[in-house]
C-alpha atoms as a PDB file:
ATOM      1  CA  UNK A   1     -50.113  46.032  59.070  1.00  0.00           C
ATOM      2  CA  UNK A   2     -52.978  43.916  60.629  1.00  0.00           C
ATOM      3  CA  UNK A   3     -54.501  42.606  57.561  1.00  0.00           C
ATOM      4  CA  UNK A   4     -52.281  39.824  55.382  1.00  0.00           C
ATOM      5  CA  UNK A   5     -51.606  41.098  52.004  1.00  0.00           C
ATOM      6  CA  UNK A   6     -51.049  37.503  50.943  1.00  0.00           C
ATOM      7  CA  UNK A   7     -53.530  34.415  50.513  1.00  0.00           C
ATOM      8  CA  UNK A   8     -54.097  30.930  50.112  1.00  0.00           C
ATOM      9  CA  UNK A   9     -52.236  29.411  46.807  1.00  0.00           C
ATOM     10  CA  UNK A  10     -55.016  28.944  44.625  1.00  0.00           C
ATOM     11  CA  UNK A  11     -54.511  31.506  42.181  1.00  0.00           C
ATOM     12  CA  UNK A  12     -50.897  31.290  42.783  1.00  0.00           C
ATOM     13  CA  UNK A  13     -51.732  27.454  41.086  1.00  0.00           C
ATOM     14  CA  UNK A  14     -53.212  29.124  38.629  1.00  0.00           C
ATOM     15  CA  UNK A  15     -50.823  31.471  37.006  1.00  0.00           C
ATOM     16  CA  UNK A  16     -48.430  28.668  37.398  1.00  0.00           C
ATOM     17  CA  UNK A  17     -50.776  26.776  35.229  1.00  0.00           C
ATOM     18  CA  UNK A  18     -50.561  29.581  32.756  1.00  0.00           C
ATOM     19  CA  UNK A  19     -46.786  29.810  32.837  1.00  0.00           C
ATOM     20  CA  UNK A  20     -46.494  26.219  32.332  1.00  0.00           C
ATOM     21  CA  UNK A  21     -48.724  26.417  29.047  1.00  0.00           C
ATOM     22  CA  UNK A  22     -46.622  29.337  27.853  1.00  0.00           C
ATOM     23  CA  UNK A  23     -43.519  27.101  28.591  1.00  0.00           C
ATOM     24  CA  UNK A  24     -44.490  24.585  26.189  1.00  0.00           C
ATOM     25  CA  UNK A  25     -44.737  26.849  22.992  1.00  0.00           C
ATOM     26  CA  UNK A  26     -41.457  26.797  20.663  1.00  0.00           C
ATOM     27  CA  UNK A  27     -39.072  28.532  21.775  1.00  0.00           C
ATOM     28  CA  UNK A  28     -39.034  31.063  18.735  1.00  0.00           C
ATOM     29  CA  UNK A  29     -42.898  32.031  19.855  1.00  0.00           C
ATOM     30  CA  UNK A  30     -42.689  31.627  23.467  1.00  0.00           C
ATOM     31  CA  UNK A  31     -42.775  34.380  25.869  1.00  0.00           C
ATOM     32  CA  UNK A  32     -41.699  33.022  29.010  1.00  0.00           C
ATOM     33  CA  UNK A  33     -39.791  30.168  30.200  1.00  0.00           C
ATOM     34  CA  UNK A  34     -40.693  28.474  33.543  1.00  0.00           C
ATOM     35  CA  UNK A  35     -38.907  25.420  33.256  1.00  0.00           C
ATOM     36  CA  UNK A  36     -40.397  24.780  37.505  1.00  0.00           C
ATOM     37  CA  UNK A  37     -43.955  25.629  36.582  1.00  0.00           C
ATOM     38  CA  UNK A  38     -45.109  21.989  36.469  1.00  0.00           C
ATOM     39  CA  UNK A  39     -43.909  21.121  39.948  1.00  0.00           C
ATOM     40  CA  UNK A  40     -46.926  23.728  41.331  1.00  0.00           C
ATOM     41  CA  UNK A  41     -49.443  22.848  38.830  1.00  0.00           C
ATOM     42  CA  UNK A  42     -51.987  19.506  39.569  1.00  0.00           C
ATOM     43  CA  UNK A  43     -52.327  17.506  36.309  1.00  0.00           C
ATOM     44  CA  UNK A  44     -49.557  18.930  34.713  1.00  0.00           C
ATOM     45  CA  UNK A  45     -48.760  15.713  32.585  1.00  0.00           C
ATOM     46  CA  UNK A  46     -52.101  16.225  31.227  1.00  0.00           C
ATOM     47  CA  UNK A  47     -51.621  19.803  30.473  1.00  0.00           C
ATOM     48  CA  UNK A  48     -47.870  18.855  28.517  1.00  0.00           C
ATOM     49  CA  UNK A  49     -50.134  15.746  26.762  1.00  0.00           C
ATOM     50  CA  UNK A  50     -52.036  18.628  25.525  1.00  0.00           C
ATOM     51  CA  UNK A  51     -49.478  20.736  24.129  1.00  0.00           C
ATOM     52  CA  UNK A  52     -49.500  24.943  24.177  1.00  0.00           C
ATOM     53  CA  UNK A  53     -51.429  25.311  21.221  1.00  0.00           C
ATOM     54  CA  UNK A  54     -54.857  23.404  22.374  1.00  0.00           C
ATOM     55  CA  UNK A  55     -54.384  24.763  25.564  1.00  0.00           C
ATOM     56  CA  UNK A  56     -54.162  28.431  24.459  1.00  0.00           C
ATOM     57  CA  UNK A  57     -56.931  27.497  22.101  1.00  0.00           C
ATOM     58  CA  UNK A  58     -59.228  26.499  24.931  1.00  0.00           C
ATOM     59  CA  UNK A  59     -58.585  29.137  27.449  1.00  0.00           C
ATOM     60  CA  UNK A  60     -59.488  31.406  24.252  1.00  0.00           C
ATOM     61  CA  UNK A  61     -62.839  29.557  23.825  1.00  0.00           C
ATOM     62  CA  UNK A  62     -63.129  30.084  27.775  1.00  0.00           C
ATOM     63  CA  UNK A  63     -61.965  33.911  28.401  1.00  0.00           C
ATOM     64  CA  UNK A  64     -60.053  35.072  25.162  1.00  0.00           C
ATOM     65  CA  UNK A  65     -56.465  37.095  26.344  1.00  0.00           C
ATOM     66  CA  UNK A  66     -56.760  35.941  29.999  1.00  0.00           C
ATOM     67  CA  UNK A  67     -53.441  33.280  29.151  1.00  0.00           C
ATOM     68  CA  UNK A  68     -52.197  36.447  27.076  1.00  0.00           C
ATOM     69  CA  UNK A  69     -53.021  38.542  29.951  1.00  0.00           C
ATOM     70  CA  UNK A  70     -50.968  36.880  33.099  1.00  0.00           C
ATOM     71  CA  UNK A  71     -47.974  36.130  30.545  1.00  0.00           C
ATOM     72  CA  UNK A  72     -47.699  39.227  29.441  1.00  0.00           C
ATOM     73  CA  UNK A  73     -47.391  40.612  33.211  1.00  0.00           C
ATOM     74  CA  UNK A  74     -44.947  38.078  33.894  1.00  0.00           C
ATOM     75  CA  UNK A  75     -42.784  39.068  31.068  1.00  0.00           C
ATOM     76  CA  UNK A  76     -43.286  42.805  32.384  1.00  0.00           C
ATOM     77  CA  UNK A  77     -41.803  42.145  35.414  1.00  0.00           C
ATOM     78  CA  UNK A  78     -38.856  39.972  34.246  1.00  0.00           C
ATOM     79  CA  UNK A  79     -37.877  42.638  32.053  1.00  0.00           C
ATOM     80  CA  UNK A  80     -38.111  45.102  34.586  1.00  0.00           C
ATOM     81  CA  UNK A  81     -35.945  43.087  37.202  1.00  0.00           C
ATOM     82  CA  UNK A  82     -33.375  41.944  34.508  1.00  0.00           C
ATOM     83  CA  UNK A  83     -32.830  45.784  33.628  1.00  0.00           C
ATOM     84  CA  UNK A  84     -32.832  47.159  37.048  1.00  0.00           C
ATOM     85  CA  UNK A  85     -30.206  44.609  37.938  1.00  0.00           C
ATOM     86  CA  UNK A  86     -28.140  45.990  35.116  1.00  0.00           C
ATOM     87  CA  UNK A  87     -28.641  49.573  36.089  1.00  0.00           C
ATOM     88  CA  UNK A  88     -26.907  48.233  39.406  1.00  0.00           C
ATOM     89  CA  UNK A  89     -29.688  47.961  41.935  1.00  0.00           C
ATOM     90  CA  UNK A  90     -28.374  45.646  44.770  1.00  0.00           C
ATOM     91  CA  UNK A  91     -31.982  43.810  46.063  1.00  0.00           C
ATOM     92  CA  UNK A  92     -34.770  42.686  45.089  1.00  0.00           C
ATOM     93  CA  UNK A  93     -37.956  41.886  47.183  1.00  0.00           C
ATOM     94  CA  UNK A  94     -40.850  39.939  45.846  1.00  0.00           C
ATOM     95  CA  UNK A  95     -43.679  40.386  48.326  1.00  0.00           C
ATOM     96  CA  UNK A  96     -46.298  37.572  47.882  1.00  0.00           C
ATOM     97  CA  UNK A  97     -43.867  35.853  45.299  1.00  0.00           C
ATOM     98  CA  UNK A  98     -46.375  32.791  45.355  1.00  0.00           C
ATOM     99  CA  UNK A  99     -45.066  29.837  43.031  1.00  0.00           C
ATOM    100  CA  UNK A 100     -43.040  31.724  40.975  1.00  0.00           C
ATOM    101  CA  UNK A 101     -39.705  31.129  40.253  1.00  0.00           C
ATOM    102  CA  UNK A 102     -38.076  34.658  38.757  1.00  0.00           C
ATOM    103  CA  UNK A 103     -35.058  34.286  41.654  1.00  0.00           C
ATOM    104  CA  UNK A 104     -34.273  31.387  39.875  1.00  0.00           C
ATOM    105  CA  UNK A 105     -35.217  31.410  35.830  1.00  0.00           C
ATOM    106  CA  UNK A 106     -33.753  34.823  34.511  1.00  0.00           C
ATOM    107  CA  UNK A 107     -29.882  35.298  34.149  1.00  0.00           C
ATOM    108  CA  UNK A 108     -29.213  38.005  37.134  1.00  0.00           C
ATOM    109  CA  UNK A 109     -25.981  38.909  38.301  1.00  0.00           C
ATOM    110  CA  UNK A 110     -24.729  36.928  41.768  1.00  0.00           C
ATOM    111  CA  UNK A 111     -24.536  40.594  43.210  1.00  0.00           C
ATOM    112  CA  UNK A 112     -28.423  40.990  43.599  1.00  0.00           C
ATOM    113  CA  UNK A 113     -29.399  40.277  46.809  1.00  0.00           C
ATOM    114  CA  UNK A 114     -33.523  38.229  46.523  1.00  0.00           C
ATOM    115  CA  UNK A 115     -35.582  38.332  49.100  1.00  0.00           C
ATOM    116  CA  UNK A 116     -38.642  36.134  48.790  1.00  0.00           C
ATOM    117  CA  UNK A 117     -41.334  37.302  51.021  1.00  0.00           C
ATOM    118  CA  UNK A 118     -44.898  35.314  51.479  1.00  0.00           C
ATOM    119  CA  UNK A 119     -46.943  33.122  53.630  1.00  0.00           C
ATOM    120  CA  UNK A 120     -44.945  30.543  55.864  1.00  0.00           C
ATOM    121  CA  UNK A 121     -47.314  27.990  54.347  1.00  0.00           C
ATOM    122  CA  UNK A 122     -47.125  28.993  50.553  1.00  0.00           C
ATOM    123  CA  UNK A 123     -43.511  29.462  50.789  1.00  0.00           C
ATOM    124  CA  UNK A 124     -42.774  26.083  52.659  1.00  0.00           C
ATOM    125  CA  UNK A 125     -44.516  24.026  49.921  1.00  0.00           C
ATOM    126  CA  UNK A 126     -43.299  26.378  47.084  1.00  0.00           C
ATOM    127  CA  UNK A 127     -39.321  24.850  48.757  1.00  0.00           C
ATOM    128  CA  UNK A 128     -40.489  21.358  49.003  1.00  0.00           C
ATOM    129  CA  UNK A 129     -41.280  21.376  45.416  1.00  0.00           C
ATOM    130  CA  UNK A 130     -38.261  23.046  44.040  1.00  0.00           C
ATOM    131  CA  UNK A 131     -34.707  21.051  43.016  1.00  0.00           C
ATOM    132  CA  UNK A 132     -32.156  21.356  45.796  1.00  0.00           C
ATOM    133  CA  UNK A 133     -29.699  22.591  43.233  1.00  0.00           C
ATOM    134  CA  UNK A 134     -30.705  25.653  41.736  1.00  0.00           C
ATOM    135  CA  UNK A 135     -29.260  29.178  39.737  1.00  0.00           C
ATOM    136  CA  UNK A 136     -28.717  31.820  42.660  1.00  0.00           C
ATOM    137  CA  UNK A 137     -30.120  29.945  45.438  1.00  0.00           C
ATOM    138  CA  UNK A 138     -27.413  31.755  47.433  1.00  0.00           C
ATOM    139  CA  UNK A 139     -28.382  34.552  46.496  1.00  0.00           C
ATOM    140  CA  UNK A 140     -32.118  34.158  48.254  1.00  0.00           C
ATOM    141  CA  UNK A 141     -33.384  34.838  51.381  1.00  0.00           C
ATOM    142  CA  UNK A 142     -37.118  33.560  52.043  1.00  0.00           C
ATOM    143  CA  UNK A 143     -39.004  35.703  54.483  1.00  0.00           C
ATOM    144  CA  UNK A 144     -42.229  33.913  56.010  1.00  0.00           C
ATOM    145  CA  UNK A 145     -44.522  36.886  56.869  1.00  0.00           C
ATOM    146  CA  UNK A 146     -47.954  36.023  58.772  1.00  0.00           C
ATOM    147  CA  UNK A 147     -49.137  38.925  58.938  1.00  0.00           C
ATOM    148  CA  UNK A 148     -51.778  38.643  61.486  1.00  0.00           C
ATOM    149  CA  UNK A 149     -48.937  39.304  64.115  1.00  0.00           C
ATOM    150  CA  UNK A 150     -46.126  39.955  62.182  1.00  0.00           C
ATOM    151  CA  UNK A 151     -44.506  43.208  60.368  1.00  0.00           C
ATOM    152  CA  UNK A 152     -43.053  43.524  56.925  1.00  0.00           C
ATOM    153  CA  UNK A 153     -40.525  45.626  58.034  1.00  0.00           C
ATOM    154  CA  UNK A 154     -39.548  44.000  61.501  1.00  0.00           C
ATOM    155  CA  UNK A 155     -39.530  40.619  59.615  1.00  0.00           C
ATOM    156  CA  UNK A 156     -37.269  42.302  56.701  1.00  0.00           C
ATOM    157  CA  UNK A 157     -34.571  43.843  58.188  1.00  0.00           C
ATOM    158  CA  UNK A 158     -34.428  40.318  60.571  1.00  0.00           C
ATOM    159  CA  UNK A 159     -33.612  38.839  57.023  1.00  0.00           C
ATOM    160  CA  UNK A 160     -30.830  41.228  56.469  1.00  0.00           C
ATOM    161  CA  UNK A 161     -32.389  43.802  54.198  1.00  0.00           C
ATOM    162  CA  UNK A 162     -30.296  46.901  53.686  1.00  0.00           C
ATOM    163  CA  UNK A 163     -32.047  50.101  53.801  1.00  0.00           C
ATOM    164  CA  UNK A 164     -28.647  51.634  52.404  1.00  0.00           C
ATOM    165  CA  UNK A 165     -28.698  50.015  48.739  1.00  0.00           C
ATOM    166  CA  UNK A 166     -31.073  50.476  45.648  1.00  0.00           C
ATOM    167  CA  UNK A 167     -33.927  48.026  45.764  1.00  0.00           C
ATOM    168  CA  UNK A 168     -36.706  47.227  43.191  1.00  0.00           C
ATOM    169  CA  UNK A 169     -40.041  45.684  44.578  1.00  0.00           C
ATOM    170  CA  UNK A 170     -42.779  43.793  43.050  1.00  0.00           C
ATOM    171  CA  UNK A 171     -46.437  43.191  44.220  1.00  0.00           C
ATOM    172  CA  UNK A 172     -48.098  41.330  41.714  1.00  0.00           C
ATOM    173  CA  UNK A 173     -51.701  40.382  41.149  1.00  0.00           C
ATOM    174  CA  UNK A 174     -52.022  41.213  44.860  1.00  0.00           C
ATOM    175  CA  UNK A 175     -54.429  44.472  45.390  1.00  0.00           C
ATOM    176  CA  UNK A 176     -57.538  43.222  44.076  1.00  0.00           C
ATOM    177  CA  UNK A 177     -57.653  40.294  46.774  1.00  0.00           C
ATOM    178  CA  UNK A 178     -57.340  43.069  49.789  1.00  0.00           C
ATOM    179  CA  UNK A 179     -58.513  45.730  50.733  1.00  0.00           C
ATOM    180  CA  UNK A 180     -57.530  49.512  49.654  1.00  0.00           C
ATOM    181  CA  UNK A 181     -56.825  50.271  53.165  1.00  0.00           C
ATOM    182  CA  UNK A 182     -54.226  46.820  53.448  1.00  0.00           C
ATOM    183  CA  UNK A 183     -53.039  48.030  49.495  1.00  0.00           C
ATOM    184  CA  UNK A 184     -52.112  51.800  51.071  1.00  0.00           C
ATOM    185  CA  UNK A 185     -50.287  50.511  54.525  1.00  0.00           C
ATOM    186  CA  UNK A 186     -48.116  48.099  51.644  1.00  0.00           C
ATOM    187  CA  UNK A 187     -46.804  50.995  49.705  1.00  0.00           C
ATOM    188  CA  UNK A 188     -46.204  53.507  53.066  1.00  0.00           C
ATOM    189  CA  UNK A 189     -44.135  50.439  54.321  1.00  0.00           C
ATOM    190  CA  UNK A 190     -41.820  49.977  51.466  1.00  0.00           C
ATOM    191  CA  UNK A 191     -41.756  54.198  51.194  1.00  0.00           C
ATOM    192  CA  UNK A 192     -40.738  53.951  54.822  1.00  0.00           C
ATOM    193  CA  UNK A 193     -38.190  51.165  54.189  1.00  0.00           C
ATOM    194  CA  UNK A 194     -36.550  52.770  51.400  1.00  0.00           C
ATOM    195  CA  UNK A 195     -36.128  56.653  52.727  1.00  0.00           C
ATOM    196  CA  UNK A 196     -32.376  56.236  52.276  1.00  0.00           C
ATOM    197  CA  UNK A 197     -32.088  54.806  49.053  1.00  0.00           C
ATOM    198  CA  UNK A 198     -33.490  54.840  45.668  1.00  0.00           C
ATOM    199  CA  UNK A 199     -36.193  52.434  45.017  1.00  0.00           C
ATOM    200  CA  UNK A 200     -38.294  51.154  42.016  1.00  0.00           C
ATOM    201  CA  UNK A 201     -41.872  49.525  42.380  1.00  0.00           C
ATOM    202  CA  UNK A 202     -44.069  47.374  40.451  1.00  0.00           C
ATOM    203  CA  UNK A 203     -47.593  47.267  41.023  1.00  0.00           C
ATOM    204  CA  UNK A 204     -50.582  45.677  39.193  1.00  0.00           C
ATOM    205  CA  UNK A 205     -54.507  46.847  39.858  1.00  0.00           C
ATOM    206  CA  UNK A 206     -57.559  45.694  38.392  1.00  0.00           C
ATOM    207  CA  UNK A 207     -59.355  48.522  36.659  1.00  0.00           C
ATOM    208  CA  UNK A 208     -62.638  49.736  38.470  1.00  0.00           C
ATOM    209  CA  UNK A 209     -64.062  49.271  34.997  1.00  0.00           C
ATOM    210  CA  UNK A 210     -63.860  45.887  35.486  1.00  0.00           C
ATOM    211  CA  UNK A 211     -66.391  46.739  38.425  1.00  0.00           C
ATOM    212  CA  UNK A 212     -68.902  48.784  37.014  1.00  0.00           C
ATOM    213  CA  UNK A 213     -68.453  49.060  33.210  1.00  0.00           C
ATOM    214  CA  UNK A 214     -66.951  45.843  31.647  1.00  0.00           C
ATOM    215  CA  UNK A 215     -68.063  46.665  28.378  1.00  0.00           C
ATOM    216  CA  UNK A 216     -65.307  49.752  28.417  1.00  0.00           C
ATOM    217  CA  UNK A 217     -62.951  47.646  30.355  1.00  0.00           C
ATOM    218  CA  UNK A 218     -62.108  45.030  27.433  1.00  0.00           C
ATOM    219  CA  UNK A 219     -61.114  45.069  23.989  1.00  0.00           C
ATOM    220  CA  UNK A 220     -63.641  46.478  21.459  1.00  0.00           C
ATOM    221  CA  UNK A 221     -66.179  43.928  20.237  1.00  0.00           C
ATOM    222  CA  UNK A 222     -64.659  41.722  22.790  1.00  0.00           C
ATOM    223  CA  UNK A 223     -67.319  38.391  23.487  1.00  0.00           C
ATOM    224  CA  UNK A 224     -69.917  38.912  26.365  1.00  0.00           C
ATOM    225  CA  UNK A 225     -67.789  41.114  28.494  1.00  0.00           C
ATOM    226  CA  UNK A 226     -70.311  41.305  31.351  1.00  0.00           C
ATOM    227  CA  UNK A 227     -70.280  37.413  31.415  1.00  0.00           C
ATOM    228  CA  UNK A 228     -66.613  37.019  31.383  1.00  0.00           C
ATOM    229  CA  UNK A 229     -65.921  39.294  34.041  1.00  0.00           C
ATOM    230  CA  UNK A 230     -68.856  37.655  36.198  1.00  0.00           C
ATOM    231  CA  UNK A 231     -66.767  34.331  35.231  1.00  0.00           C
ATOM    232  CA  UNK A 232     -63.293  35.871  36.105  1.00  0.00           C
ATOM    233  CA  UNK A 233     -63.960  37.091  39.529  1.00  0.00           C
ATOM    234  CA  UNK A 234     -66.734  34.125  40.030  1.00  0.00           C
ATOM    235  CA  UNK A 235     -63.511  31.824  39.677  1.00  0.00           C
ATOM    236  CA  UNK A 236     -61.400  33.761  41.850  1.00  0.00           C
ATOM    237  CA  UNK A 237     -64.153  34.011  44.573  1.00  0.00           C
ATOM    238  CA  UNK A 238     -64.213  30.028  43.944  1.00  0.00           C
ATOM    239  CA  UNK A 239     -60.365  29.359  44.908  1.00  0.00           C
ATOM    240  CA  UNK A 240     -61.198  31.498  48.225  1.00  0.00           C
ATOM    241  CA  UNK A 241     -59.679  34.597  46.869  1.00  0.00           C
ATOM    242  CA  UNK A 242     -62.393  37.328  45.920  1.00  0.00           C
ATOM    243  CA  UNK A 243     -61.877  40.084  43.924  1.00  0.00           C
ATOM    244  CA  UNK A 244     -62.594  42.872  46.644  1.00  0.00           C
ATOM    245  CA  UNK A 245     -60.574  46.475  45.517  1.00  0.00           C
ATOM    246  CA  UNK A 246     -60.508  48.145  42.363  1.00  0.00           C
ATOM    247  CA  UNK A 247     -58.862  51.095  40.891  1.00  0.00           C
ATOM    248  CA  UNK A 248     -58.469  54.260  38.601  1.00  0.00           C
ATOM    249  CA  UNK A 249     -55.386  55.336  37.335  1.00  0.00           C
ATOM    250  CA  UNK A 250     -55.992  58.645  38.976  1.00  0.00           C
ATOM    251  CA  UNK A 251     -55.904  56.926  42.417  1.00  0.00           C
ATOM    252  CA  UNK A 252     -53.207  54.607  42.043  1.00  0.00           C
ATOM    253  CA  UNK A 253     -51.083  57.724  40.576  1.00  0.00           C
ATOM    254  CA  UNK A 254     -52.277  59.424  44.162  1.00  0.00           C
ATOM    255  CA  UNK A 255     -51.554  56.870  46.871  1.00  0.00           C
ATOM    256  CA  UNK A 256     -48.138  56.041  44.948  1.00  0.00           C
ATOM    257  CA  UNK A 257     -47.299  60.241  44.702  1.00  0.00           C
ATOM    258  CA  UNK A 258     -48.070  60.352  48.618  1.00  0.00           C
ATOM    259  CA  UNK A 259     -45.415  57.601  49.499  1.00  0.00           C
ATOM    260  CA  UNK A 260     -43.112  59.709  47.121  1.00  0.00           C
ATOM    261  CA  UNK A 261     -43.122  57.504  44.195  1.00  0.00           C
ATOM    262  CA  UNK A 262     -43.792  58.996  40.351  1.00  0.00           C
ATOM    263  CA  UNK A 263     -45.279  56.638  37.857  1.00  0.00           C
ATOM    264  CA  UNK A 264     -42.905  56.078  35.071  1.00  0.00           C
ATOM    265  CA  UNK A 265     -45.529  53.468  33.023  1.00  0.00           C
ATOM    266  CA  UNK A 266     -48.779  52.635  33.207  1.00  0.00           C
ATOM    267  CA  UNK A 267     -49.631  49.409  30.520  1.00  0.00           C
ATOM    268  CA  UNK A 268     -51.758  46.666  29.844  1.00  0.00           C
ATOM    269  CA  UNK A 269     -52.241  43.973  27.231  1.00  0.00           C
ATOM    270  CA  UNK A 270     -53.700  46.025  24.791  1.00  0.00           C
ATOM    271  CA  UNK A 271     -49.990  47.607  24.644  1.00  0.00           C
ATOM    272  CA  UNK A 272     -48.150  44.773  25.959  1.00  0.00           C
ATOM    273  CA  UNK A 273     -49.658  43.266  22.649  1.00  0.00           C
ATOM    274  CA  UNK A 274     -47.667  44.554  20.143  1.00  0.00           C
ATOM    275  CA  UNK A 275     -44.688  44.415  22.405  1.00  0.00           C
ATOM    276  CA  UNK A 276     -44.544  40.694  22.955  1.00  0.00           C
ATOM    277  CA  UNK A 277     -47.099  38.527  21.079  1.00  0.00           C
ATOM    278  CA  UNK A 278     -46.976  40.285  17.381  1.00  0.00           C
ATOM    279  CA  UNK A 279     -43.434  40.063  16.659  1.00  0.00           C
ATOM    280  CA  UNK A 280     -43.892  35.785  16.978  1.00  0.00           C
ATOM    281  CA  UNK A 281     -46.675  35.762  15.121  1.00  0.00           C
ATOM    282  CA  UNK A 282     -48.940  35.706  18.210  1.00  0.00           C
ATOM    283  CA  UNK A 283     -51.139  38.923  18.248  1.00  0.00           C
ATOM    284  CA  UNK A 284     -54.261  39.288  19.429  1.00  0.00           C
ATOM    285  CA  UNK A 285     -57.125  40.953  17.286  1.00  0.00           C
ATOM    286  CA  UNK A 286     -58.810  43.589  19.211  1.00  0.00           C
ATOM    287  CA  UNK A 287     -61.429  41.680  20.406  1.00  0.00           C
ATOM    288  CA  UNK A 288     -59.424  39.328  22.040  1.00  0.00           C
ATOM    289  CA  UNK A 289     -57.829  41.788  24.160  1.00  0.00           C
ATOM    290  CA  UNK A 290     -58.374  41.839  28.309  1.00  0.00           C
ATOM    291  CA  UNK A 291     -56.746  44.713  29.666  1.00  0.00           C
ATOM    292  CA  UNK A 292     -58.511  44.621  32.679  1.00  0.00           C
ATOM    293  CA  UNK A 293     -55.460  44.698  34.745  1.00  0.00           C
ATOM    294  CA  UNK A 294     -53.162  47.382  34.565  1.00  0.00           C
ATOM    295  CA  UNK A 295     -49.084  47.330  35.360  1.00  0.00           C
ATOM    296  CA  UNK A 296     -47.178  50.131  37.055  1.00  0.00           C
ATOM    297  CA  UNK A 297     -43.923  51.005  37.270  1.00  0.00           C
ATOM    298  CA  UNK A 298     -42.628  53.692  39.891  1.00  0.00           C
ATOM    299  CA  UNK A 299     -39.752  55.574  41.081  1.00  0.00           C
ATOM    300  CA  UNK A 300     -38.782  56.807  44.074  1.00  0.00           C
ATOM    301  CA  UNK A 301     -38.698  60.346  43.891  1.00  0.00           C
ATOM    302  CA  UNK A 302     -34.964  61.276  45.552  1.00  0.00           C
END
């Protein structure tokens, strides 16, 4: 792979920031708990002055469902690794895992083998800022990957990552930062890496709505759609990550069913919605709802 599928850490700041605001709710109506959010996050004694509920408040005022939005993919994903490790798959690889800290926040069995796989630079600060005594830090194995001369594979199997055991894989909010070219070389690696065992893989994409129809890409009646998706990707662009690829479900469901994976779910927050925020008294009316990013689950087909 000559392009790197992984970027600076700005947005990876970002979604901390958001999973530190999430962290702060009660714990009857929060979704998430990152308990090491804060460590990533600048001014996060400011944000914890502030509390969950002005915060939420004024990202609503800003871009209403974009906090609702990344936690709800968050909680996607740790639901998905906490069952697959149940079912019995043996690793999990986290390819641009950013400043997340899944490995260590979610109650997963000492058996799973975690690889951690990102930019030497993002992943050395990401360890700087983390406790030295942490839940299954024995269980992880940090990959640096630079992949202007490096492979995913080569640098994987260095690490000690069995292609003989069951593995789940997540690449999240990644795609729309490369290009569709970078996005299909990703998913023929891991198809590669996997021929002898079963596999499972998470994928998010930004709807090509977003792109050329935001009206139909967002909630009903949602605000100035046009203007908030000029002011979502404007930000991006603004951290030095621009929004560059976007997809249709048709063409994610093709690439993935060339690599020999089937799509088993297909969501956004418009479902994730009733799922998560209304049963804590948290749901968001229709026009409050940004499903311009859609999550993926896959299967190996074997």
């Amino acid at each position: 792979m000559s392009e790197s599928i992984f970027r600076k850490d700005g947005t990876a700041q970002g979604v901390a920031k958001q999973r530190l605001i999430e962290s702060l709710a009660e714990p009857e109506e929060r979704i998430i708990n990152d308990p090491y959010a804060d460590r990533f996050v600048l001014g996060a004694s400011f944000i914890k002055f502030m509390g969950h509920k002005l915060n939420v408040w004024l990202g609503q005022k800003v871009v209403p469902g974009f906090h609702e939005h990344l936690i709800s993919r968050t909680r996607f994903i740790d639901d998905l690794v906490k069952a697959s490790a149940a079912g019995g798959v043996e690793q999990y690889v986290i390819l641009g895992a950013g400043y997340d800290s899944r490995a260590h926040r979610l109650e997963l069995p000492s058996s799973l083998r975690i690889f951690e796989v990102d930019q030497p630079e993002v992943q050395s600060r990401k360890r700087s800022k983390l406790p030295k005594e942490l839940t299954n830090s024995e269980n992880i194995t940090y990959v640096a990957v630079d992949f202007t001369h490096q492979s995913l594979t080569e640098q994987l199997m260095g690490s000690g990552f069995d292609q003989s055991k069951s593995t789940v894989f997540t690449l999240e909010g990644v795609s729309q930062y490369i290009t569709k070219e970078a996005f299909r070389s990703t998913i023929k690696e891991v198809a590669t890496l996997t021929q002898k065992a079963s596999s499972i893989f998470f994928i998010s994409y930004v709807s090509e709505l977003l792109d050329n129809d935001p009206e139909a890409c967002f909630g009903k009646g949602y605000p100035n759609a046009e203007k908030r998706a000029k002011l979502i990707t404007y930000g991006s662009a603004k951290a030095g990550e621009p929004w560059i690829s976007f997809y249709s479900a048709e063409e994610i469901e093709s690439v993935l069913s060339q690599n020999g994976y089937s799509v088993k779910e297909n969501v956004t927050l418009k479902d994730l919605n009733s799922r998560y925020f209304a049963p804590v008294g948290r749901g968001l009316a229709e026009n409050q709802l940004l499903p311009l990013e859609h999550f993926v689950i896959s299967e190996s087909q074997k």
